[in-house]
Protein backbone atom coordinates (compact mmCIF):
# COMPACT_ATOMS: atom_id res chain seq x y z
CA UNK A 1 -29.23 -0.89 22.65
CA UNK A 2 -28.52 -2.50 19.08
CA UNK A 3 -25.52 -2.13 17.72
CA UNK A 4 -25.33 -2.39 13.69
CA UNK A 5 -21.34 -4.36 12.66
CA UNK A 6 -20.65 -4.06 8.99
CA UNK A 7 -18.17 -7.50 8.19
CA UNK A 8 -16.70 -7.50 4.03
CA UNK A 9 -15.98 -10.71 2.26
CA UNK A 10 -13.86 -10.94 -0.77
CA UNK A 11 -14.07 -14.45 -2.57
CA UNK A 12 -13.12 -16.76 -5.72
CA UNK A 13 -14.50 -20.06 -6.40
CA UNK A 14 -11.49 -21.64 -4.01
CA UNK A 15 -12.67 -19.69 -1.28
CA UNK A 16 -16.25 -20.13 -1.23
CA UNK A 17 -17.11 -22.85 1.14
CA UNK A 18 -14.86 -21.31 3.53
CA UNK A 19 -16.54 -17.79 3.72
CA UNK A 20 -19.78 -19.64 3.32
CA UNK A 21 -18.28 -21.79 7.23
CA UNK A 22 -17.29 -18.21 8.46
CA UNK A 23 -21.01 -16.77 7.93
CA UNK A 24 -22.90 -19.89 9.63
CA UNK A 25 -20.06 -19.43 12.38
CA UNK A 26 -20.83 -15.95 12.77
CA UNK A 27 -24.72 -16.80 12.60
CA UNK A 28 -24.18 -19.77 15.33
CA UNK A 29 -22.04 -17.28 17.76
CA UNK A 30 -23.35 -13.39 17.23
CA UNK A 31 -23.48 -11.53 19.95
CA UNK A 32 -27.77 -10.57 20.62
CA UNK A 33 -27.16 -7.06 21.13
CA UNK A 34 -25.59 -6.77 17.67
CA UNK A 35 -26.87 -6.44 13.98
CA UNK A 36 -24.54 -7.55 11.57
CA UNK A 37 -24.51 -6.50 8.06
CA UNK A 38 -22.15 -8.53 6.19
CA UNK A 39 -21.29 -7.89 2.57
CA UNK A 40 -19.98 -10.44 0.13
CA UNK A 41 -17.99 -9.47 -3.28
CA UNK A 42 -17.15 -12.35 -5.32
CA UNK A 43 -15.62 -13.40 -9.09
CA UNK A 44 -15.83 -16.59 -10.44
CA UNK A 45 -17.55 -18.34 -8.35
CA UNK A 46 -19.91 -21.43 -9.30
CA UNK A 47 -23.84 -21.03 -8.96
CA UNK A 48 -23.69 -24.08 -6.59
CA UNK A 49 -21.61 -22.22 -4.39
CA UNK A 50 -23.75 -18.86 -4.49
CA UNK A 51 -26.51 -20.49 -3.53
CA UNK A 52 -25.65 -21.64 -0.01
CA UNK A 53 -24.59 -17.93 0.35
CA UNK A 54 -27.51 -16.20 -0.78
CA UNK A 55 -29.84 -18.47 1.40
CA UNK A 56 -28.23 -17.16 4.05
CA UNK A 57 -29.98 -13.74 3.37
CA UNK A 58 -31.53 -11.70 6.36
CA UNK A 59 -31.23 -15.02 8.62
CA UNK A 60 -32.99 -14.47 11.81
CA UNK A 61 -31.67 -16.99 14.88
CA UNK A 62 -33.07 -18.37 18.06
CA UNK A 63 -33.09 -15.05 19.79
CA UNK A 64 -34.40 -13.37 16.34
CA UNK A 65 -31.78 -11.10 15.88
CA UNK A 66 -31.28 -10.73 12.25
CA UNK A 67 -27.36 -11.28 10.04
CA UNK A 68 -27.95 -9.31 6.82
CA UNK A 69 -25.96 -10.35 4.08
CA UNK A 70 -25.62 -8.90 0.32
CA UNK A 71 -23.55 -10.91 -2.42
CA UNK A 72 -22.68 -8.96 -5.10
CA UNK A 73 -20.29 -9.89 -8.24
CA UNK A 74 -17.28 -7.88 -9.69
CA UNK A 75 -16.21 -8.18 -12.15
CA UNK A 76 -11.87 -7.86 -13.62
């Protein structure tokens, strides 16, 4: 049986590469019964940086199960 995990990020600019370590992490180490939608809210943060997250969208790994993640901006 699949079980669906919802996981929220909140991130700036100076935390960016660290969420983006914490995703692959939780990519590398999921458990294969689970489904994990992960949502990440960010401000400020450079396009370089967004882009390593958003390739990171509906990643499948060895065993094909799938991490779903949505970045979305807010704004002050």
């Amino acid at each position: 049986m699949t079980k669906e995990i919802d996981i929220a990020f909140i991130t700036d600019d100076n935390y960016a590469m660290p969420t983006y370590v914490a995703l692959i992490s939780l990519l590398k180490n999921k458990n294969t019964q689970s489904v994990y939608n992960v949502y990440v809210l960010y401000s400020d943060v450079k396009a370089e940086h967004l882009k390593y997250m958003q390739n990171l969208i509906t990643k499948k790994d060895e065993n094909n199960s799938i991490l779903s993640v949505w970045v979305s901006c807010c704004r002050n």
